[in-house]
PDB file of N, CA and C in Angstrom:
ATOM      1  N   UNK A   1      67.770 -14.586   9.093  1.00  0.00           N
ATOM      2  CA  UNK A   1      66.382 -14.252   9.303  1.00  0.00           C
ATOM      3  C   UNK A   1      65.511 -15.148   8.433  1.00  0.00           C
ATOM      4  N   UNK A   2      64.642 -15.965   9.234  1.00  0.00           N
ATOM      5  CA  UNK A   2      63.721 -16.570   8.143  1.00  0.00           C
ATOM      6  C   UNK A   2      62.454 -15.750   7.641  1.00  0.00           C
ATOM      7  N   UNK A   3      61.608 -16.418   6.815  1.00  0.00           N
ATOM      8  CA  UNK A   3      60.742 -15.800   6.431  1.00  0.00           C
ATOM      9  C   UNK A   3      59.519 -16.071   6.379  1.00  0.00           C
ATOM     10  N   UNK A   4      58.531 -15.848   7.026  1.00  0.00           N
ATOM     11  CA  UNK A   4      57.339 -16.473   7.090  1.00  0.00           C
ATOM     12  C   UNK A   4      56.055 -15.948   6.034  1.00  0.00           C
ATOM     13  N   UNK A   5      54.998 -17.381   6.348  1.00  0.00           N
ATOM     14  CA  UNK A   5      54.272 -16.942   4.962  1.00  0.00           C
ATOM     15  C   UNK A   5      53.781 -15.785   5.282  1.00  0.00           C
ATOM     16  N   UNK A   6      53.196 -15.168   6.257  1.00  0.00           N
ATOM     17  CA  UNK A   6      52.570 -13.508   6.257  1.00  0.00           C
ATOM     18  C   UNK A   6      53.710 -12.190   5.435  1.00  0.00           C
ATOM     19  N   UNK A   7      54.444 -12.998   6.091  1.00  0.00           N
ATOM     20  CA  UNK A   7      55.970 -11.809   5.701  1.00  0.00           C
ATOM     21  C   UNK A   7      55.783 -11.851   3.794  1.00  0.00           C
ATOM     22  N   UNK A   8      56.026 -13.093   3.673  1.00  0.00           N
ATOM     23  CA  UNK A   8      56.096 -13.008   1.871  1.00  0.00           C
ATOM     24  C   UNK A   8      54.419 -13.302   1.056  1.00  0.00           C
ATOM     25  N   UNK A   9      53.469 -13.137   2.003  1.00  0.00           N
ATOM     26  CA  UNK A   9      52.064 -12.639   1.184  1.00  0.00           C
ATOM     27  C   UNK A   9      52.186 -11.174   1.151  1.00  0.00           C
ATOM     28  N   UNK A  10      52.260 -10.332   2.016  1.00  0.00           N
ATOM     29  CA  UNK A  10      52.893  -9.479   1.967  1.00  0.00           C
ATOM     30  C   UNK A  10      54.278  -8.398   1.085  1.00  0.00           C
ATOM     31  N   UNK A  11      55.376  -8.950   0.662  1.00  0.00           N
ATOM     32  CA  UNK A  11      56.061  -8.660  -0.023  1.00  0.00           C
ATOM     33  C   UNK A  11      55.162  -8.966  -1.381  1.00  0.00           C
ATOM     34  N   UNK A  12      54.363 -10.068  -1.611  1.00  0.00           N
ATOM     35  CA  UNK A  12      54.025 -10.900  -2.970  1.00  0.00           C
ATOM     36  C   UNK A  12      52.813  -9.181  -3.349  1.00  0.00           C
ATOM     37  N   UNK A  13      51.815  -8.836  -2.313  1.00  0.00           N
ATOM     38  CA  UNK A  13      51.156  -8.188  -2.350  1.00  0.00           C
ATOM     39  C   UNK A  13      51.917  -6.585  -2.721  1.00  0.00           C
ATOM     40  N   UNK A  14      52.568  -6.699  -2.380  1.00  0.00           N
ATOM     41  CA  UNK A  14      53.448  -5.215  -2.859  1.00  0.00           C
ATOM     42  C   UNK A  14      54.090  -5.219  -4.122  1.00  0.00           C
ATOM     43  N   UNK A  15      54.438  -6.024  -4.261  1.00  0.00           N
ATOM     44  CA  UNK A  15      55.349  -6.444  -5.487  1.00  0.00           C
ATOM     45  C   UNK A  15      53.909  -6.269  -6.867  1.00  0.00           C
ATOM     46  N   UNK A  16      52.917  -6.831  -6.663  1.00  0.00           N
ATOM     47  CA  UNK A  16      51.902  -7.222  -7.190  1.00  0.00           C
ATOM     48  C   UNK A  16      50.627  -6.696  -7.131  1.00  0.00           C
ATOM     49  N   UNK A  17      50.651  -5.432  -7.080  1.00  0.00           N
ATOM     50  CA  UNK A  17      49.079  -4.693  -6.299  1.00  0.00           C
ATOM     51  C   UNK A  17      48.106  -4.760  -7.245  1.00  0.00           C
ATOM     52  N   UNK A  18      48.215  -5.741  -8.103  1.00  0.00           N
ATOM     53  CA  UNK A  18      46.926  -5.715  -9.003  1.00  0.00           C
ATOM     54  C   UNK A  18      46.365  -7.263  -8.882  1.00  0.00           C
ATOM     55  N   UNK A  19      46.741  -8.149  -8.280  1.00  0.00           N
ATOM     56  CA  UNK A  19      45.996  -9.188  -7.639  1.00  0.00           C
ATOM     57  C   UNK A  19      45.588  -8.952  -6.299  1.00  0.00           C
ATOM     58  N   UNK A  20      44.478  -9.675  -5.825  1.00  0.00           N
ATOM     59  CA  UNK A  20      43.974  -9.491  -4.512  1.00  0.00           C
ATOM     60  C   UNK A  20      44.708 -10.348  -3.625  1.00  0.00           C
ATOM     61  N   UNK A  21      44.905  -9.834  -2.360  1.00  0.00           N
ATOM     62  CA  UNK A  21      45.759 -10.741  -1.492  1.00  0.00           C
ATOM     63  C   UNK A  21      44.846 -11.854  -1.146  1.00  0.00           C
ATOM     64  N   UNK A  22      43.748 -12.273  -1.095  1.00  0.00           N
ATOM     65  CA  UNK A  22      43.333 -14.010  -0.774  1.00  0.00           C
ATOM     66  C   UNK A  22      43.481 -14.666  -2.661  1.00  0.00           C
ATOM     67  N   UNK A  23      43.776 -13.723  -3.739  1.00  0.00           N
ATOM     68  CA  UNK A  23      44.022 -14.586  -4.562  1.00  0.00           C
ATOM     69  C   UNK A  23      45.565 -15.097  -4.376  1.00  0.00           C
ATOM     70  N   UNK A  24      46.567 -13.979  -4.478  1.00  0.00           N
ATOM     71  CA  UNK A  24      47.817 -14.681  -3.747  1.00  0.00           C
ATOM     72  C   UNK A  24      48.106 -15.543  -2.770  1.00  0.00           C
ATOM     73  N   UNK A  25      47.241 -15.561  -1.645  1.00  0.00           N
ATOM     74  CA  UNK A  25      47.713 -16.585  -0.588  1.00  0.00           C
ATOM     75  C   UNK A  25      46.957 -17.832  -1.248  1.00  0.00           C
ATOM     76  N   UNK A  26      45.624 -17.919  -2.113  1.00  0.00           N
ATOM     77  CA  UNK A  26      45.523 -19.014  -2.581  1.00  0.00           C
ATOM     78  C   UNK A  26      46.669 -19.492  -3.604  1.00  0.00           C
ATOM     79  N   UNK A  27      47.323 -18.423  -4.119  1.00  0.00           N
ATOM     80  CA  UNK A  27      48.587 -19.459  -5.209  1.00  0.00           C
ATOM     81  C   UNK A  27      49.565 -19.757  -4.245  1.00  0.00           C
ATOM     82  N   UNK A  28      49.899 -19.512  -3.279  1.00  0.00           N
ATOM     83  CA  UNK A  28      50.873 -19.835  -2.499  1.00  0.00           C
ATOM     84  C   UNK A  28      50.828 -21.198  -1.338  1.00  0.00           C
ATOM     85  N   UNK A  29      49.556 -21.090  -1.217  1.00  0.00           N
ATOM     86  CA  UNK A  29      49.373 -22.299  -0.548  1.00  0.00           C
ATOM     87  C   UNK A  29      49.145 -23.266  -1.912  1.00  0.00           C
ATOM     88  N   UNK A  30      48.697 -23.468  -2.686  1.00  0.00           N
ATOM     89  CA  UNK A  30      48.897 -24.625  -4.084  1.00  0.00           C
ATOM     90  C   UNK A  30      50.119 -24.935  -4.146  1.00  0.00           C
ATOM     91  N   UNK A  31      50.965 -23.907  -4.213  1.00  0.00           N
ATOM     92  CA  UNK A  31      52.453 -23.980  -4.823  1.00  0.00           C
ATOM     93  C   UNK A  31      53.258 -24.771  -3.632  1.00  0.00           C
ATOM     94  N   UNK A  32      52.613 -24.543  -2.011  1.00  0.00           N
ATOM     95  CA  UNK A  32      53.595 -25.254  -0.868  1.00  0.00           C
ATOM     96  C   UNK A  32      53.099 -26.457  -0.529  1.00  0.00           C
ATOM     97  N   UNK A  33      51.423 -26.908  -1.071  1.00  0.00           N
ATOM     98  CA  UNK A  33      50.650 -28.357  -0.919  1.00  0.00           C
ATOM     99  C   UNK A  33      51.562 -29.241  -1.532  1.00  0.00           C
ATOM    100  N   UNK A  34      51.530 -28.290  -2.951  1.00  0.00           N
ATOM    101  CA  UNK A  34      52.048 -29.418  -4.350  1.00  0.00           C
ATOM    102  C   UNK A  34      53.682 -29.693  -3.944  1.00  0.00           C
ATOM    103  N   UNK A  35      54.466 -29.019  -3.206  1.00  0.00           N
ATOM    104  CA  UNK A  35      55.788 -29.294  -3.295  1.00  0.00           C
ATOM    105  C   UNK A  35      55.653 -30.283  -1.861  1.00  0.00           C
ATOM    106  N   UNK A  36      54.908 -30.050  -1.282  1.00  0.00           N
ATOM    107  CA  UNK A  36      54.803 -31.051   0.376  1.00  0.00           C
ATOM    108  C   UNK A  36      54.137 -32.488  -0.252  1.00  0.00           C
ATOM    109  N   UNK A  37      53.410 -32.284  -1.217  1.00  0.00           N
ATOM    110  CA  UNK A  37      53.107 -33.666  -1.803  1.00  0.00           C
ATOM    111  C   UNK A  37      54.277 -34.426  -2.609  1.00  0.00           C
ATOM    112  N   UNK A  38      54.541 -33.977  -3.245  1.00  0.00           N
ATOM    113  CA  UNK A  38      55.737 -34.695  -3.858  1.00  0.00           C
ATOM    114  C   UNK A  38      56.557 -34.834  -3.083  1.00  0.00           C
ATOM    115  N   UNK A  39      57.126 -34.542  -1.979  1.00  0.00           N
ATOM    116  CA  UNK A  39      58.159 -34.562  -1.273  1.00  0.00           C
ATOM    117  C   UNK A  39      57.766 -36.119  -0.581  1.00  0.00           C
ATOM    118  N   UNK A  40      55.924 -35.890  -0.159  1.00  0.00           N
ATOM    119  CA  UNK A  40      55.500 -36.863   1.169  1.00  0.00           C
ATOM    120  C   UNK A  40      56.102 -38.235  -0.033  1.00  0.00           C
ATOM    121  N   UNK A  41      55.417 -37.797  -1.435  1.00  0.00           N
ATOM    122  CA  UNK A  41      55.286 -39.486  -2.324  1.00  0.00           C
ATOM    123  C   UNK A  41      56.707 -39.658  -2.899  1.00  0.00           C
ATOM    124  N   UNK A  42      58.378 -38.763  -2.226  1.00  0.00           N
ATOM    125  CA  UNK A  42      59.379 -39.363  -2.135  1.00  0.00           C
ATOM    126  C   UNK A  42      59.856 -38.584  -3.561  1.00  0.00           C
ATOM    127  N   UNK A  43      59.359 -37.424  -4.343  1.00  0.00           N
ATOM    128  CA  UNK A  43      59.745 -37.202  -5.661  1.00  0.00           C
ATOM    129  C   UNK A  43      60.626 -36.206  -5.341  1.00  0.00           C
ATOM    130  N   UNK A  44      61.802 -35.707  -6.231  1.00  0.00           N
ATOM    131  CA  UNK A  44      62.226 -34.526  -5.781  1.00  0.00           C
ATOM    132  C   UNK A  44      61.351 -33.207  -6.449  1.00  0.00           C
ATOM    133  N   UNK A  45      61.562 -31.782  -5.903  1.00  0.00           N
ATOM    134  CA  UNK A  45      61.406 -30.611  -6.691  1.00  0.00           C
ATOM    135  C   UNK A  45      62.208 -30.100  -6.768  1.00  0.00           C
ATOM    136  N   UNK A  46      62.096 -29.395  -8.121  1.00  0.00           N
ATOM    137  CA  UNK A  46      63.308 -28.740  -8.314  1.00  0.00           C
ATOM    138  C   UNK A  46      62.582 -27.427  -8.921  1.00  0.00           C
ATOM    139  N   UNK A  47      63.324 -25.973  -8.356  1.00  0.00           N
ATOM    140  CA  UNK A  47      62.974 -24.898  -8.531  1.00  0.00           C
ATOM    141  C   UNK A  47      64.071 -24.262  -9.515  1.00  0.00           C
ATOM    142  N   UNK A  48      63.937 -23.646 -10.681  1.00  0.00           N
ATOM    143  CA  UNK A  48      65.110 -23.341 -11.663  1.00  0.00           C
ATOM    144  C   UNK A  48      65.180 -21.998 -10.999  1.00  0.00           C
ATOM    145  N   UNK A  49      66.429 -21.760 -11.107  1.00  0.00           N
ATOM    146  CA  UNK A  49      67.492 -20.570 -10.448  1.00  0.00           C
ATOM    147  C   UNK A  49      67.247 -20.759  -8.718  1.00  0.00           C
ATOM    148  N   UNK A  50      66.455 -21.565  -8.043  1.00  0.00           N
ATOM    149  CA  UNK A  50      66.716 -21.060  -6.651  1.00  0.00           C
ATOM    150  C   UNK A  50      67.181 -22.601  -6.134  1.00  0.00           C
ATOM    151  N   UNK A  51      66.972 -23.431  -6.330  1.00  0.00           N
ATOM    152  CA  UNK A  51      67.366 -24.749  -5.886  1.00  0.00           C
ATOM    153  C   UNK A  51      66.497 -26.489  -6.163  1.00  0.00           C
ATOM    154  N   UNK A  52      66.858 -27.250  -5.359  1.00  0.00           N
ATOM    155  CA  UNK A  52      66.237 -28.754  -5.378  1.00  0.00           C
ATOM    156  C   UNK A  52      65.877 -29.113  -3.862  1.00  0.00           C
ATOM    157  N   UNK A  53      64.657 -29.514  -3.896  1.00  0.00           N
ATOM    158  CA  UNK A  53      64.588 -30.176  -2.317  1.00  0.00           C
ATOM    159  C   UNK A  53      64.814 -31.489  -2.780  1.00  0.00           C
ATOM    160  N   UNK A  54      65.197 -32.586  -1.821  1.00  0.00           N
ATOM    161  CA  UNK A  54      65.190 -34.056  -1.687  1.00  0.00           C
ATOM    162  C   UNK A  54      64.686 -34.514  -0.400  1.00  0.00           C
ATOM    163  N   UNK A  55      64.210 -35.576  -0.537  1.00  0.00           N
ATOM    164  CA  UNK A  55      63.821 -36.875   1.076  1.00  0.00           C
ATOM    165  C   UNK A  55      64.870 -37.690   0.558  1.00  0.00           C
ATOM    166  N   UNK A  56      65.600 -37.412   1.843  1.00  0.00           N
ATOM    167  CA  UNK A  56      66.701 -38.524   1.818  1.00  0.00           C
ATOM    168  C   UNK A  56      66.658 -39.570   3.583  1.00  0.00           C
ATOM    169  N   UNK A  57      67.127 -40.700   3.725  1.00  0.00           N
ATOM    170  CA  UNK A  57      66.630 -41.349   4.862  1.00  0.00           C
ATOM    171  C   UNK A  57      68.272 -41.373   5.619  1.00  0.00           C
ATOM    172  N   UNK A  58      67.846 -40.990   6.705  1.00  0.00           N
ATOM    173  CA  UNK A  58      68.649 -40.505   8.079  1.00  0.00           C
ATOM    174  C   UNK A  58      68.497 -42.261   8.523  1.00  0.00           C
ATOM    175  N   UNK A  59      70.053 -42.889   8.306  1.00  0.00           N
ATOM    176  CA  UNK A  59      69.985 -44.200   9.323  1.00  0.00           C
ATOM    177  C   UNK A  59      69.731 -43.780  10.615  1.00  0.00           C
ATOM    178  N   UNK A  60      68.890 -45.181  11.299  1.00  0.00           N
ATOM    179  CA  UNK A  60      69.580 -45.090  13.073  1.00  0.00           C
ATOM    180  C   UNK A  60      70.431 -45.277  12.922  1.00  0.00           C
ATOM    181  N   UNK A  61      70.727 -44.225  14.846  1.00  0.00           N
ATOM    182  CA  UNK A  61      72.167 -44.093  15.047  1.00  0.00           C
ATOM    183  C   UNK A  61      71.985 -43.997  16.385  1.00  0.00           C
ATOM    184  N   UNK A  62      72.982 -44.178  17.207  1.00  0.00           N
ATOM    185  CA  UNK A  62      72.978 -43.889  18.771  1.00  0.00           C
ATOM    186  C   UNK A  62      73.700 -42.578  19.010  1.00  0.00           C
ATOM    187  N   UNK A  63      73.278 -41.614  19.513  1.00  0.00           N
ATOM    188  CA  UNK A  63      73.449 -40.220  19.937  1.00  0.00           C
ATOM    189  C   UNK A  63      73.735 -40.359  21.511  1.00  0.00           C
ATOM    190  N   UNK A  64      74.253 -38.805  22.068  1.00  0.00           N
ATOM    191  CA  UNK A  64      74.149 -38.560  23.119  1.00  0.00           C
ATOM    192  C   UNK A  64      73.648 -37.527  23.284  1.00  0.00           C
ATOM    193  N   UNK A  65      72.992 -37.211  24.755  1.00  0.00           N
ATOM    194  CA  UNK A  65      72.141 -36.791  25.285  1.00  0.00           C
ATOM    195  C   UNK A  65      73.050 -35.267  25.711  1.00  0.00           C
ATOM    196  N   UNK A  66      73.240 -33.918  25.240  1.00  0.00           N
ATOM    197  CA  UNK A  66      74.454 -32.902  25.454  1.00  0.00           C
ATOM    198  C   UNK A  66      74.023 -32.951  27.389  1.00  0.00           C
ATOM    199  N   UNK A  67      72.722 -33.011  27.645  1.00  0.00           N
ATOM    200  CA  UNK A  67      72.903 -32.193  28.857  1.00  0.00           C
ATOM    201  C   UNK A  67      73.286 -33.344  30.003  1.00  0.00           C
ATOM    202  N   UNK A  68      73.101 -34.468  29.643  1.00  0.00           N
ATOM    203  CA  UNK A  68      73.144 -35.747  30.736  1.00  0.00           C
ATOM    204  C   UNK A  68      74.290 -36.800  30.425  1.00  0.00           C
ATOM    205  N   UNK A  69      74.679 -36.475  29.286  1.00  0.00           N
ATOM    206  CA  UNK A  69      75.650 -37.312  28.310  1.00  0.00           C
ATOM    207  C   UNK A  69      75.120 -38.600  28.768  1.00  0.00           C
ATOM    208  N   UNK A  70      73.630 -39.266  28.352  1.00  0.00           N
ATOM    209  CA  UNK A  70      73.062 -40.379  28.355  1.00  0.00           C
ATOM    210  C   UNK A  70      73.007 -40.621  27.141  1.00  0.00           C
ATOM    211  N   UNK A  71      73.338 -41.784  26.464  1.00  0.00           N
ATOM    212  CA  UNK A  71      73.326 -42.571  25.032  1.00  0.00           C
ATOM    213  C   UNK A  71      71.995 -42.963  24.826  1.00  0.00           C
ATOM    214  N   UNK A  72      71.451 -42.176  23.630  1.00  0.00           N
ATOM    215  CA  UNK A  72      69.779 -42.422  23.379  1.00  0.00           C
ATOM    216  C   UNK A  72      69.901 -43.039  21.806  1.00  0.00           C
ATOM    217  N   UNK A  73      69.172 -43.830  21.434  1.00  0.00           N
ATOM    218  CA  UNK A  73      68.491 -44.366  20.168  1.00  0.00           C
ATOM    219  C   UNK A  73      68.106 -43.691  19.515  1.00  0.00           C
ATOM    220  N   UNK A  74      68.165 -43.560  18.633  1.00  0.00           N
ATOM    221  CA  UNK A  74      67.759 -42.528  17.480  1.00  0.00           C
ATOM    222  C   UNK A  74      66.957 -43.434  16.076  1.00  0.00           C
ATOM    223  N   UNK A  75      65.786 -43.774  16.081  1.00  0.00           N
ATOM    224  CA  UNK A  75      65.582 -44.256  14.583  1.00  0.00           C
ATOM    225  C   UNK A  75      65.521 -43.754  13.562  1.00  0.00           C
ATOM    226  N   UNK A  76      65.616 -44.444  12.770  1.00  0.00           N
ATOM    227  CA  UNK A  76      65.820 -44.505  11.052  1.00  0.00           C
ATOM    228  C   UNK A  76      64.591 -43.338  10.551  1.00  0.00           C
ATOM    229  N   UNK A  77      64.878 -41.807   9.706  1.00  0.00           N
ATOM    230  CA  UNK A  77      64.226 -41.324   9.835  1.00  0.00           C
ATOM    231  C   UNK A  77      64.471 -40.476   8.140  1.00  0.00           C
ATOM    232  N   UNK A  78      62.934 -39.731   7.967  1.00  0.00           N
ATOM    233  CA  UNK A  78      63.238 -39.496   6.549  1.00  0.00           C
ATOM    234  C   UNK A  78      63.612 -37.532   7.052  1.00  0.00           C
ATOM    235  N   UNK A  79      64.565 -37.352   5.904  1.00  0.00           N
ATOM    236  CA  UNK A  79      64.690 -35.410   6.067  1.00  0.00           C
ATOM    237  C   UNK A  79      64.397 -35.069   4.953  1.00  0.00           C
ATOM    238  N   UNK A  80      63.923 -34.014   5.072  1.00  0.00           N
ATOM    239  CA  UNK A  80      64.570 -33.170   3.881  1.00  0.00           C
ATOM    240  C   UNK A  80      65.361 -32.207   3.065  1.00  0.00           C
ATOM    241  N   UNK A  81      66.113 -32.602   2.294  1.00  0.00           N
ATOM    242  CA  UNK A  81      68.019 -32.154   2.137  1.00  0.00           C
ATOM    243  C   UNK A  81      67.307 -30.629   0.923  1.00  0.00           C
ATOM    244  N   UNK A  82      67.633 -29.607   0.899  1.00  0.00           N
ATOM    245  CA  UNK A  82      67.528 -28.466   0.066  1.00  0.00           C
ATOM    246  C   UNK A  82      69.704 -28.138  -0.785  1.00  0.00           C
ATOM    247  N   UNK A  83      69.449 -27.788  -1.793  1.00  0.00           N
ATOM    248  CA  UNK A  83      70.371 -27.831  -2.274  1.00  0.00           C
ATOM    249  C   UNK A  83      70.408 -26.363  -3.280  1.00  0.00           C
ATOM    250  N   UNK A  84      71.040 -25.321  -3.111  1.00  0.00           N
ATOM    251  CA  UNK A  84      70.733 -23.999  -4.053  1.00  0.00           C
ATOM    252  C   UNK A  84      71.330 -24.221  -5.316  1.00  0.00           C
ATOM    253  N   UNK A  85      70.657 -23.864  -6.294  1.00  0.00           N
ATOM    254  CA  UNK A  85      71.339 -23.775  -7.634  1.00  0.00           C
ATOM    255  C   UNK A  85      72.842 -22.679  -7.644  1.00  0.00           C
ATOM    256  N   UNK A  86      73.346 -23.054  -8.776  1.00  0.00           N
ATOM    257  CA  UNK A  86      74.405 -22.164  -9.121  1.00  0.00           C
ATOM    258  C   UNK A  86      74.110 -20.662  -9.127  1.00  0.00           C
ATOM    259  N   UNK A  87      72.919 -20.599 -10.214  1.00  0.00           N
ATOM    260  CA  UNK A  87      72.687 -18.716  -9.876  1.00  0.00           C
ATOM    261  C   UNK A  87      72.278 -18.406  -8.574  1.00  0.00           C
ATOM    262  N   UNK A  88      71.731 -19.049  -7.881  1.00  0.00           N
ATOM    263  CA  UNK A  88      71.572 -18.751  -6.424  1.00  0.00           C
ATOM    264  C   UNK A  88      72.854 -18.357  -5.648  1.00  0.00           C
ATOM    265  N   UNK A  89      73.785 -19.139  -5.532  1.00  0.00           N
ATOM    266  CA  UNK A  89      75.001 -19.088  -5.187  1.00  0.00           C
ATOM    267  C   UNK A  89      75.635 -18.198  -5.654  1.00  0.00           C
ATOM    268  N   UNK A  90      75.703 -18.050  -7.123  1.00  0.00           N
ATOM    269  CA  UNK A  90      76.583 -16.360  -7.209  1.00  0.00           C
ATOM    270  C   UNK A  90      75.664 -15.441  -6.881  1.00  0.00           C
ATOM    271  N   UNK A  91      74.129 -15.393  -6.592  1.00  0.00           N
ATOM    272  CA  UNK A  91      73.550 -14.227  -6.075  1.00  0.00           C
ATOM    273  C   UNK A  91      74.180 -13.709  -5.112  1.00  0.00           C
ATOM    274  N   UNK A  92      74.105 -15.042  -3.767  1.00  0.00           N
ATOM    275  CA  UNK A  92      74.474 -14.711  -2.050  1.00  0.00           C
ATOM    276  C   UNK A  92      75.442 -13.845  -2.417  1.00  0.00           C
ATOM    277  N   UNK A  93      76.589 -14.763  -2.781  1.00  0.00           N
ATOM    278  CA  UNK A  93      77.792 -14.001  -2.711  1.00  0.00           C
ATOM    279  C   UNK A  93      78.381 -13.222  -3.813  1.00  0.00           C
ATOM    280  N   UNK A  94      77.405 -12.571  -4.661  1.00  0.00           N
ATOM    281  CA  UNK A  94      77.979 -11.412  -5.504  1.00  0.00           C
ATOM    282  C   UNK A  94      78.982 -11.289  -6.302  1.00  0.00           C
ATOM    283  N   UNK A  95      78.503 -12.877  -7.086  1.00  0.00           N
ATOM    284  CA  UNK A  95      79.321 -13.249  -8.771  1.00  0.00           C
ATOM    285  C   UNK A  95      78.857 -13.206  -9.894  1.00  0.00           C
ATOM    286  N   UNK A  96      78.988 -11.672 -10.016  1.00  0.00           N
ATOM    287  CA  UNK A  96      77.521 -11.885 -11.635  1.00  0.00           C
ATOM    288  C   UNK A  96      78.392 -11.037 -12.150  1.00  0.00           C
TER     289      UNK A  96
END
């Protein structure tokens, strides 16, 4: 299940009933500008206990097409790779 921003202004607002919810959605949109900026100018972030995002560059490659099995071009493209920290990892799976 993913989670969208209404879903977690929401949780943030419950969790937190003594800030106003347009002051929360204003820290939340700062907090997703500033990590989409560094990402655009190629920096990593790194979040302590939940993980690291990276832009890493996807060579071209020639693919196929599943429904026509036609061989399409694919260019050279940037992603972005997420990586969970260790306490994250014994969270999921319940190593503490």
């Amino acid at each position: 299940m993913a989670i969208v921003k209404s879903k977690l202004l929401k949780q943030l607002s419950q969790n937190y009933p003594n800030f106003l919810k347009k002051d929360l959605e204003k820290f939340t949109d700062i907090i997703l500008n500033e990590i989409k900026r560094s990402l655009r100018r190629g920096d990593g972030v790194e979040l302590r206990n939940f993980g690291t995002f990276r832009v890493k560059t996807q060579k071209a490659s020639i693919k196929r097409n599943p429904k026509t099995g036609e061989k399409v071009a694919v260019p050279e493209k940037k992603v972005i790779s997420w990586k969970m920290s260790k306490e994250m990892f014994k969270k999921i799976n319940n190593e503490e």
